[in-house]
Protein backbone atom coordinates (compact mmCIF):
# COMPACT_ATOMS: atom_id res chain seq x y z
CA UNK A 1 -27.47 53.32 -54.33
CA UNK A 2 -27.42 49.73 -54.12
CA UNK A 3 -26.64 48.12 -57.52
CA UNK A 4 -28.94 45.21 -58.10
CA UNK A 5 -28.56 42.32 -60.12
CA UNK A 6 -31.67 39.91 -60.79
CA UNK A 7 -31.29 35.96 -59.69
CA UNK A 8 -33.88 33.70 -59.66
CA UNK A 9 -35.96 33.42 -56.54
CA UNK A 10 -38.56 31.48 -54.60
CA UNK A 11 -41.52 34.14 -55.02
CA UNK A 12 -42.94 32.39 -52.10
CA UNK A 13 -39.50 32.89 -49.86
CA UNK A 14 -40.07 36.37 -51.13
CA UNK A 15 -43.07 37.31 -50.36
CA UNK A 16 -42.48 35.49 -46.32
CA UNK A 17 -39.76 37.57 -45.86
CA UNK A 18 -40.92 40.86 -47.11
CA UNK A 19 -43.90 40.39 -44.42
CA UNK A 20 -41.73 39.70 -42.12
CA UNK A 21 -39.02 42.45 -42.97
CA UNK A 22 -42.39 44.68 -42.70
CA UNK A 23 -43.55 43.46 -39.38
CA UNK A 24 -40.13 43.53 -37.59
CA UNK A 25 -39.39 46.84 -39.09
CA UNK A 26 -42.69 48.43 -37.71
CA UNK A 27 -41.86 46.89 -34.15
CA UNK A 28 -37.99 47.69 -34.17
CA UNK A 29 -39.13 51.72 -35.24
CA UNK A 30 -41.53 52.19 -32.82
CA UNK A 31 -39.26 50.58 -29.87
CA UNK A 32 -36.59 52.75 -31.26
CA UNK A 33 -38.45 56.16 -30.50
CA UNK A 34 -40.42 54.38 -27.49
CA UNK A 35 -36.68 53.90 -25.93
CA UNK A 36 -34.44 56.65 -28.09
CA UNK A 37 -32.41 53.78 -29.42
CA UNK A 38 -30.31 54.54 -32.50
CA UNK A 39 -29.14 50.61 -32.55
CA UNK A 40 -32.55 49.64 -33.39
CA UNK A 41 -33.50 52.44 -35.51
CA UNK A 42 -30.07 51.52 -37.59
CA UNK A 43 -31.60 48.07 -37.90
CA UNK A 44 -34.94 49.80 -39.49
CA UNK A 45 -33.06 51.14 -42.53
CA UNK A 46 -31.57 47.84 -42.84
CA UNK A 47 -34.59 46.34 -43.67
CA UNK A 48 -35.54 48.85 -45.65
CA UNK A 49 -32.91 48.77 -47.73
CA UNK A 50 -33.32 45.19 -47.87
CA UNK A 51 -36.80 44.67 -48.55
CA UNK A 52 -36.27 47.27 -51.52
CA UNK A 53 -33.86 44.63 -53.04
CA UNK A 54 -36.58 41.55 -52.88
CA UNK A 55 -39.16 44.25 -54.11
CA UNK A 56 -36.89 44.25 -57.24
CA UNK A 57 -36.74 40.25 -57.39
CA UNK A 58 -40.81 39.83 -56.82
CA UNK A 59 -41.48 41.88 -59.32
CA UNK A 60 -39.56 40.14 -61.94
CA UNK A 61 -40.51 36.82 -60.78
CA UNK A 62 -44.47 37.38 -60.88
CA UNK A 63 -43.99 39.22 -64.32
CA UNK A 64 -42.46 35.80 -65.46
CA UNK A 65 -44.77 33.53 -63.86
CA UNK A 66 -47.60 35.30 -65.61
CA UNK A 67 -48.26 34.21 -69.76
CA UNK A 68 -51.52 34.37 -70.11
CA UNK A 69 -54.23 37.55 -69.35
CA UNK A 70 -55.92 35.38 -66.80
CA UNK A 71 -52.53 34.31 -64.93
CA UNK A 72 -51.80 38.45 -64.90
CA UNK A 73 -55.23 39.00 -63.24
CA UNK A 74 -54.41 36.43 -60.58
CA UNK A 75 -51.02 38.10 -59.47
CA UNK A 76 -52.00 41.15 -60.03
CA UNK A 77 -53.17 40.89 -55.90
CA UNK A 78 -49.52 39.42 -54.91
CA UNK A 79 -48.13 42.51 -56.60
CA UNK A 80 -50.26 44.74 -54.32
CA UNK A 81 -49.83 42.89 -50.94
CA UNK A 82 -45.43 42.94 -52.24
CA UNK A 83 -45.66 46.94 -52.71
CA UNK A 84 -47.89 47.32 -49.53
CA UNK A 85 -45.31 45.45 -47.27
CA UNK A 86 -42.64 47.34 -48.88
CA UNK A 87 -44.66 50.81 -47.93
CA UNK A 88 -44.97 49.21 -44.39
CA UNK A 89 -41.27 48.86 -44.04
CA UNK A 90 -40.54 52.16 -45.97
CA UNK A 91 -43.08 54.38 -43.28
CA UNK A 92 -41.36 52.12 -40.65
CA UNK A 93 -37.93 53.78 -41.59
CA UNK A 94 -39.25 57.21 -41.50
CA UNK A 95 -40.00 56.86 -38.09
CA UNK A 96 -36.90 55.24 -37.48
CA UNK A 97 -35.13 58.37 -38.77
CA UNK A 98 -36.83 60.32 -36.11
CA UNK A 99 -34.66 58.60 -33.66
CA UNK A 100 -31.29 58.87 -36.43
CA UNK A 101 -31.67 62.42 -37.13
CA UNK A 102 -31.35 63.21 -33.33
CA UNK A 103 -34.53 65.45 -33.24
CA UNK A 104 -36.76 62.97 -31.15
CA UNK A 105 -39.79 63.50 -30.04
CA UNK A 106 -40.76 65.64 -26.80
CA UNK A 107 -40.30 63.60 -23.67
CA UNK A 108 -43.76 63.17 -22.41
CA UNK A 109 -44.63 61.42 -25.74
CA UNK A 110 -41.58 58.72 -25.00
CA UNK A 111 -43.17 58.62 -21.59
CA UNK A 112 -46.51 57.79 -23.07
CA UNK A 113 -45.46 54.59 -24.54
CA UNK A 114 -46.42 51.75 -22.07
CA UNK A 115 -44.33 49.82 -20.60
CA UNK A 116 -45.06 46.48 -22.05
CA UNK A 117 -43.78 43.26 -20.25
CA UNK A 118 -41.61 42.29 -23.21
CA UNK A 119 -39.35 44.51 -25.17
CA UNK A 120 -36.98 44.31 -28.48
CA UNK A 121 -33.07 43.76 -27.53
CA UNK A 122 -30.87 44.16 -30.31
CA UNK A 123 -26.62 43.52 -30.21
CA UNK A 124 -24.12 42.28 -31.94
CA UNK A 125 -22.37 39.08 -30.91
CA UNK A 126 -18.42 39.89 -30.09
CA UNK A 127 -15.27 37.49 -30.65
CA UNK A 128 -15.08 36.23 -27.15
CA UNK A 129 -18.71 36.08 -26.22
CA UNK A 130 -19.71 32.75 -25.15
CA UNK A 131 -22.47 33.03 -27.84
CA UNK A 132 -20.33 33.08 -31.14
CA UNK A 133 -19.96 29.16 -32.10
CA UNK A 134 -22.49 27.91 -29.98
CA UNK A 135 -26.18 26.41 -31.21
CA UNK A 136 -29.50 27.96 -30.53
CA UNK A 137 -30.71 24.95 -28.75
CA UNK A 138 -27.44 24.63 -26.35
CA UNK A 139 -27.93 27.86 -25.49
CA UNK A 140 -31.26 27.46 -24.15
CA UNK A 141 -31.93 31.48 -23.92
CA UNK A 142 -35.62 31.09 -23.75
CA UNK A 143 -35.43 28.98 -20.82
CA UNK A 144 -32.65 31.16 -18.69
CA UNK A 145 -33.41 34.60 -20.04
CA UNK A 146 -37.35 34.45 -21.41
CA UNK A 147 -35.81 35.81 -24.29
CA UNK A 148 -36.59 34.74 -27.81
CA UNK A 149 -34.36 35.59 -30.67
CA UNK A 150 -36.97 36.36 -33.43
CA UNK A 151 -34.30 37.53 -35.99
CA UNK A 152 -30.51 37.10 -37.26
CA UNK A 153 -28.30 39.13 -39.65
CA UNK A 154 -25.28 36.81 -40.38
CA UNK A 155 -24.00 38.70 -43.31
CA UNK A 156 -25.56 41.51 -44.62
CA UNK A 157 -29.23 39.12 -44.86
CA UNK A 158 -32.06 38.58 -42.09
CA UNK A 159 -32.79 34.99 -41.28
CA UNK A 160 -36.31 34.91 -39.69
CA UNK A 161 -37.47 32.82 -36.96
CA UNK A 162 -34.18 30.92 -36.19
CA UNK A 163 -34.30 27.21 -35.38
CA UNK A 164 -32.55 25.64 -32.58
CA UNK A 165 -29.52 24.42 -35.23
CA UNK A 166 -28.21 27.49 -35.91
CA UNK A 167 -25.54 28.26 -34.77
CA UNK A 168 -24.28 32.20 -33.96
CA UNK A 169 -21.24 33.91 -34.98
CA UNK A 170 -18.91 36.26 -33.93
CA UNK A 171 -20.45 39.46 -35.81
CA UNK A 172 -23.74 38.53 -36.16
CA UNK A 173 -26.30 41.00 -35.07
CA UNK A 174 -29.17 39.62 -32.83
CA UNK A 175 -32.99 40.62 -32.26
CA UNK A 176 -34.61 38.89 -29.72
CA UNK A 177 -38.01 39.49 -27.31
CA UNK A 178 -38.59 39.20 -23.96
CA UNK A 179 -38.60 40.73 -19.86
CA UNK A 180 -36.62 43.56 -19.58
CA UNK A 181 -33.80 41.98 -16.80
CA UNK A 182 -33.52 38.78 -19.80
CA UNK A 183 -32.31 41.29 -22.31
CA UNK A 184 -30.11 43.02 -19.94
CA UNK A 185 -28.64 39.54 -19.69
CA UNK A 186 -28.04 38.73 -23.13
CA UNK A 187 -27.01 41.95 -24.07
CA UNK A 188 -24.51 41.52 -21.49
CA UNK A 189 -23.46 37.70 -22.75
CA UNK A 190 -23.49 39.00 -26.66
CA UNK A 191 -21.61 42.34 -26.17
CA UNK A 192 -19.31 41.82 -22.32
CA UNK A 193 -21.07 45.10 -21.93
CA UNK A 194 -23.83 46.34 -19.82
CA UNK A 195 -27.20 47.26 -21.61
CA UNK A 196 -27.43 50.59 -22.57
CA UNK A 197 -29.81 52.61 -19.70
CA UNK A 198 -31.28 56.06 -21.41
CA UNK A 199 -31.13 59.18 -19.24
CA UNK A 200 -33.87 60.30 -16.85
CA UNK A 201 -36.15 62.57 -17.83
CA UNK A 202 -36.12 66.03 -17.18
CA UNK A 203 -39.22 67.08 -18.20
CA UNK A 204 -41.89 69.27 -16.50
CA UNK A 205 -44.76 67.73 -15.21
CA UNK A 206 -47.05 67.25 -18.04
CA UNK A 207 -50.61 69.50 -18.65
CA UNK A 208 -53.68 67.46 -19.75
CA UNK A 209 -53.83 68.45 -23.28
CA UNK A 210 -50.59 66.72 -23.66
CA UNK A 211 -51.16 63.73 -21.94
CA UNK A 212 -54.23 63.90 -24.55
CA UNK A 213 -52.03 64.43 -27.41
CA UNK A 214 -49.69 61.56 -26.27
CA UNK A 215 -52.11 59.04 -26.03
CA UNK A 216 -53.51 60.42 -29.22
CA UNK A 217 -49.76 59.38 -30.65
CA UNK A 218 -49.93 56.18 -28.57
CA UNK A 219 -53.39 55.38 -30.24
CA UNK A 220 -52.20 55.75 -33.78
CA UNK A 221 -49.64 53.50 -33.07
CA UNK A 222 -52.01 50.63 -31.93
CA UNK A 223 -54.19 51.37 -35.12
CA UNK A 224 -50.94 51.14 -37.21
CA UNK A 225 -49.99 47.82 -35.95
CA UNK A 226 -53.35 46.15 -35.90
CA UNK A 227 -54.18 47.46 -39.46
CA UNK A 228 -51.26 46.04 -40.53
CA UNK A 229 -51.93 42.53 -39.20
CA UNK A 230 -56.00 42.53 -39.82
CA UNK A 231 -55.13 43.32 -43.01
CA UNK A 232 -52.76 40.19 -43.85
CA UNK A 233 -55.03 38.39 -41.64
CA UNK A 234 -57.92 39.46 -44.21
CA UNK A 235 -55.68 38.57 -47.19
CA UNK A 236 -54.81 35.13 -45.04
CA UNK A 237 -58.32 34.08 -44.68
CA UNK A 238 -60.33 36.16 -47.77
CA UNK A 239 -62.16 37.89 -45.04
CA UNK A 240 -64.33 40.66 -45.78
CA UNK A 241 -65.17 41.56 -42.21
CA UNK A 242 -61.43 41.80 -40.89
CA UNK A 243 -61.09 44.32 -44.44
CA UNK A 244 -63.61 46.25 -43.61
CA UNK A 245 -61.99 46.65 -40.00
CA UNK A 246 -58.78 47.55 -41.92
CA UNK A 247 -60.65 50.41 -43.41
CA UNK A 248 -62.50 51.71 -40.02
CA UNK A 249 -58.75 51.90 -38.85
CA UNK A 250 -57.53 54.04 -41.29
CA UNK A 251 -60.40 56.54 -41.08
CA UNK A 252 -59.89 56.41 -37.10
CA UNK A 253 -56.01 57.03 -37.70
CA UNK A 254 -56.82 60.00 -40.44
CA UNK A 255 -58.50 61.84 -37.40
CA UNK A 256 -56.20 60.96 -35.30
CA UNK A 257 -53.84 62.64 -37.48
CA UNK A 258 -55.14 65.76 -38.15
CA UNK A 259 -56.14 66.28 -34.61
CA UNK A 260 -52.52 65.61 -33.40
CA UNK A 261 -50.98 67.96 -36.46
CA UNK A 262 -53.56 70.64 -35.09
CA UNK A 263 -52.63 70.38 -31.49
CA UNK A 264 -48.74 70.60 -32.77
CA UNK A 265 -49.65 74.03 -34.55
CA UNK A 266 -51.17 75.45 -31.41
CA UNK A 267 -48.60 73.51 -29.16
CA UNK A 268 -46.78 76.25 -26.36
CA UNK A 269 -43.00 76.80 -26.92
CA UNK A 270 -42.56 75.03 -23.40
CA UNK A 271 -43.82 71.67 -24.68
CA UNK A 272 -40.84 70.69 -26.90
CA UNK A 273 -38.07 71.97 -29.61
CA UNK A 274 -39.06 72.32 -32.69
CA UNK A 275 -37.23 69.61 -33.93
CA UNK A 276 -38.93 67.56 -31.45
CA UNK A 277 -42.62 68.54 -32.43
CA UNK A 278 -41.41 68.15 -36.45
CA UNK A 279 -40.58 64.31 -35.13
CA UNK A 280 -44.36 64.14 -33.63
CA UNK A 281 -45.68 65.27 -37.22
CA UNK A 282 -43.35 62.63 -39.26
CA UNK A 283 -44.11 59.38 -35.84
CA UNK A 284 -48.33 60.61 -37.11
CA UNK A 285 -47.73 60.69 -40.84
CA UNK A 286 -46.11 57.39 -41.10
CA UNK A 287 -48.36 55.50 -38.42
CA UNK A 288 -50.86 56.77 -41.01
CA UNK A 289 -49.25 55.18 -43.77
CA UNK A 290 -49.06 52.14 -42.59
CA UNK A 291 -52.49 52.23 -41.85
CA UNK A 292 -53.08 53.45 -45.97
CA UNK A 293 -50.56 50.02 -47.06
CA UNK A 294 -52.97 48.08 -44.94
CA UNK A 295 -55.83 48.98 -46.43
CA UNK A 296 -53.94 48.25 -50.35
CA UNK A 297 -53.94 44.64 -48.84
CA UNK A 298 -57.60 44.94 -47.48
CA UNK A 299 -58.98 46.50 -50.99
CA UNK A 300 -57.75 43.00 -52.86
CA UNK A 301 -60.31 41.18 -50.68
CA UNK A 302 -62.62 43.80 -51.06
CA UNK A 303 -62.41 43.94 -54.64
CA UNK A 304 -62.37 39.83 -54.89
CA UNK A 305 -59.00 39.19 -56.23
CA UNK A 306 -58.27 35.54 -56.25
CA UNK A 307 -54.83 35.48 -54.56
CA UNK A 308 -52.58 32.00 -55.78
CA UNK A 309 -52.33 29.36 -52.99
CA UNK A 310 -48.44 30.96 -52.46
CA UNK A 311 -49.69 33.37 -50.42
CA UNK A 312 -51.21 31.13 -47.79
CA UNK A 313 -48.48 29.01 -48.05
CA UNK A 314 -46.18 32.14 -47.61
CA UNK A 315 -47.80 33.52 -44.33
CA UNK A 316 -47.77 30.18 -42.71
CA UNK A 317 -44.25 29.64 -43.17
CA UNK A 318 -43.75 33.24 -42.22
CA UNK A 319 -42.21 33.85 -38.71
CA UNK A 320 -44.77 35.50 -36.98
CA UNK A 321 -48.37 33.70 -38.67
CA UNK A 322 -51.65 34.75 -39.06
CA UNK A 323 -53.91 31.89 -38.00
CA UNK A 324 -57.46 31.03 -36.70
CA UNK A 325 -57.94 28.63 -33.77
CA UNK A 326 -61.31 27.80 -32.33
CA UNK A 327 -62.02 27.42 -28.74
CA UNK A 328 -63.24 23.84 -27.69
CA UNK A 329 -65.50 23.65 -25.10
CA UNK A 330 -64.23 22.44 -22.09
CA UNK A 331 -60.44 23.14 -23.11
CA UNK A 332 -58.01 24.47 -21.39
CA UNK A 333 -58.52 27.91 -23.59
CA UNK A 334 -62.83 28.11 -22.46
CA UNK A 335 -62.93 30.79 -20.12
CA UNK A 336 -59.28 31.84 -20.29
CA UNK A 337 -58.76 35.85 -20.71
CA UNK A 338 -56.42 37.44 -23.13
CA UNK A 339 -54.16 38.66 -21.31
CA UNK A 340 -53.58 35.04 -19.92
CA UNK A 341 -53.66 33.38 -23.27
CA UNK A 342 -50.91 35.92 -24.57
CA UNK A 343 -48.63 36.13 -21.40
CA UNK A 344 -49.26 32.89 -19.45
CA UNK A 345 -49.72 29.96 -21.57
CA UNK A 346 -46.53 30.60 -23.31
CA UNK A 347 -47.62 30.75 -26.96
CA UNK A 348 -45.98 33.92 -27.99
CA UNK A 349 -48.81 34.47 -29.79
CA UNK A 350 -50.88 38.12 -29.90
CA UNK A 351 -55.49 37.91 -30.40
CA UNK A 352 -56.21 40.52 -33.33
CA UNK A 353 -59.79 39.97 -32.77
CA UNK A 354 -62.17 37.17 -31.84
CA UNK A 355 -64.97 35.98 -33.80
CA UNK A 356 -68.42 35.05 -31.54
CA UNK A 357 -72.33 34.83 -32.93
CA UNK A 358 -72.80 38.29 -32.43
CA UNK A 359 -69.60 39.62 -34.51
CA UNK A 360 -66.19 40.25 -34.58
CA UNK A 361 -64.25 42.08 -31.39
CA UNK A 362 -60.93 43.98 -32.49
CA UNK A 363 -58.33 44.56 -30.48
CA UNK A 364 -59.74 42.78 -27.48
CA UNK A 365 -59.50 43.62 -23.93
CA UNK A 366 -56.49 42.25 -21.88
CA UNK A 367 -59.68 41.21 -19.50
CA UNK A 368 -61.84 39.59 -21.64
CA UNK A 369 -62.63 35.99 -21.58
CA UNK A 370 -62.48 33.33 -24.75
CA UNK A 371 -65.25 31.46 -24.80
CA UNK A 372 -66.13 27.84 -26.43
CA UNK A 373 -67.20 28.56 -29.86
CA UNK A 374 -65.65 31.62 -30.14
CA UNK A 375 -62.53 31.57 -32.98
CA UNK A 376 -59.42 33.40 -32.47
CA UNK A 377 -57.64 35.43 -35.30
CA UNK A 378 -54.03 35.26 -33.58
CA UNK A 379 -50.46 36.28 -34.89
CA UNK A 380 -47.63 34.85 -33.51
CA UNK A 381 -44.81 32.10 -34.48
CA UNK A 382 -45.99 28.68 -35.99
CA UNK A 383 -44.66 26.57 -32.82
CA UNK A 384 -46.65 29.02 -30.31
CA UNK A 385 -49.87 28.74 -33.10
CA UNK A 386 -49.72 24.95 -32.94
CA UNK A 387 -49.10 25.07 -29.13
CA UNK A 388 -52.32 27.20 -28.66
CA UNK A 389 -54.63 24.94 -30.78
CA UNK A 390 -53.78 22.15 -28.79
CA UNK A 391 -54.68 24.20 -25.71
CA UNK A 392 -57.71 24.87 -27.47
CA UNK A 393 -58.88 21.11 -28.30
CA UNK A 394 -58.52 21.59 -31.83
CA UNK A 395 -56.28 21.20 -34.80
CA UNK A 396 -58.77 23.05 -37.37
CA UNK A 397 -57.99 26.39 -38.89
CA UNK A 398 -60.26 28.78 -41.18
CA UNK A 399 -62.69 31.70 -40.37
């Protein structure tokens, strides 16, 4: 066990990086089963380990920070949204370990996963690549590969949302996001080898209860993910509305749950080992976790816990923010759909819901238009925020 010794920290730099440890993490674990990657999963346990560590320092910081009853009763909320992005990370790893303990998950469930047009990439940068020395911003990998680097470890510690200054190093392990043939590129320029390519699969054409059970698993996924991020979002903006969403999840993901566990008890020998269908049960246990941290987040909005300015100011410096941007009328943003906004205008940003007179949509179809009036509740990095406000003909922010 990691010893740890206490130094004084930033409980703002804390608390940004422990949402961001918890967002990557949930990403990097579900691409690792999605794609049977052990690299990935490897990087999960990382940041578990990590975010265990800065667990440690936040709670020692807000202790100190509080010396009177009324100070306590304020941070009492940053101590719950800490421990909540430290279960995130923590469920995260157990589905990670899915992929580490080599037991999987039965084929047509990795099958079930769409294909998304971005994926995660991660390598580590060797001696003679031409990467190690060189500058973010000479590199230009965004603008030859579409690939964003959204994470570095240099030495044992994550930097977050990378600037163009930075420069890499031989050693340094890389996360970046983008089109599949841009990763196989700088994969290729990090490592001098070719990206890994899994095996085809074997599998038997699959029956329609488990197609239904896969999109079942692919469904608690989605829940887990936009929980998670209604859920900050809620803590971002003292929303009631997106907390109450938080808590429809979770009650949609508990049935989810126990309708997947049921279909593994009465699943055929034929559909998968069982080491394979013990992985299903642990991928819908900790999706439902996640879903339960989220709602520990929601609940100190629910219950009307004042949270201290340093935790808006923490998830805007954060590397993937939780913002709201309203759509001007006759912008460039009236009319657009989602699925343009998200892919096409080159924000990097993803809508958790949208806000119009009659109520909040969550989750919003890839096909549905944003309308003037309407206000966006998007998370994605502060340049791509900024970038989609002034597509939107505004600079305002707040729900």
């Amino acid at each position: 066990m990691r010893e740890i010794t206490y130094e004084p920290r930033n409980v703002r730099e804390i608390l940004v990086e422990l949402k961001d440890s918890s967002e990557l993490a949930v990403d990097l674990a579900y691409s690792a089963v999605r794609y049977d990657d052990r690299s990935l999963a490897d990087e999960v346990l990382e940041l578990e380990s990590r975010v265990n560590y800065l667990q440690y320092h936040a709670r020692i910081a807000l202790m100190l920070a509080a010396k009177r009853a009324e100070e306590a009763e304020r941070l009492v909320g940053l101590f719950q949204v800490a421990a909540s992005a430290v279960r995130i990370t923590e469920a995260a790893a157990d589905i990670a370990r899915i992929v580490r303990s080599g037991d999987g998950v039965p084929d047509a469930f990795e099958r079930a996963f769409p294909d998304a047009d971005e994926r995660l990439v991660r390598a580590t940068v060797a001696a003679d690549s031409d990467l190690a020395g060189a500058r973010l911003r000479d590199l230009e990998l965004d603008r030859e590969t579409g690939v964003v680097l959204i994470a570095i470890r240099p030495d044992g510690e994550w930097s977050f949302a990378p600037e163009g200054d930075d420069r890499l190093s031989a050693g340094d392990v890389i996360v970046g996001r983008g089109p599949r043939e841009g990763i196989e590129a700088v994969y290729r320029r990090a490592t001098g080898e070719s990206f890994p390519t899994p095996e085809p699969s074997t599998a038997a054409a699959e029956s329609e209860a488990i197609a239904r059970a896969a999109d079942t698993v692919v469904e608690l996924k989605d829940m887990a993910e936009l929980a998670a991020g209604l859920a900050y979002g809620a803590a971002r903006f003292d929303s009631d509305a997106l907390a109450r969403e938080v808590l429809t999840l979770e009650e949609a993901s508990d049935a989810h749950e126990t309708r997947l566990e049921t279909w593994v008890i009465e699943a055929d020998d034929d559909v998968g080992s069982p080491e394979q269908l013990r992985g299903l049960l642990h991928l819908a246990a900790a999706s439902e976790v996640i879903c339960d941290a989220a709602v520990d987040i929601a609940e100190v909005v629910l219950r009307e816990v004042e949270l201290p300015p340093v935790f808006g100011a923490a998830l805007a410096d954060s590397e993937e923010a939780i913002a709201a941007v309203s759509v001007g009328a006759g912008s460039d943003l009236d009319g657009t759909t989602v699925a343009a906004l998200e892919f096409e205008e080159g924000t990097g940003v993803v809508v958790l819901a949208i806000h119009a007179d009659d109520g909040w949509t969550f989750d919003p179809d890839a096909d549905r238009p944003c309308s003037a009036g309407e206000t966006l509740l998007v998370r994605g990095p502060p340049l791509g925020i900024d970038h989609l406000r002034e597509v939107a003909g505004n600079g305002d922010e707040g729900l």
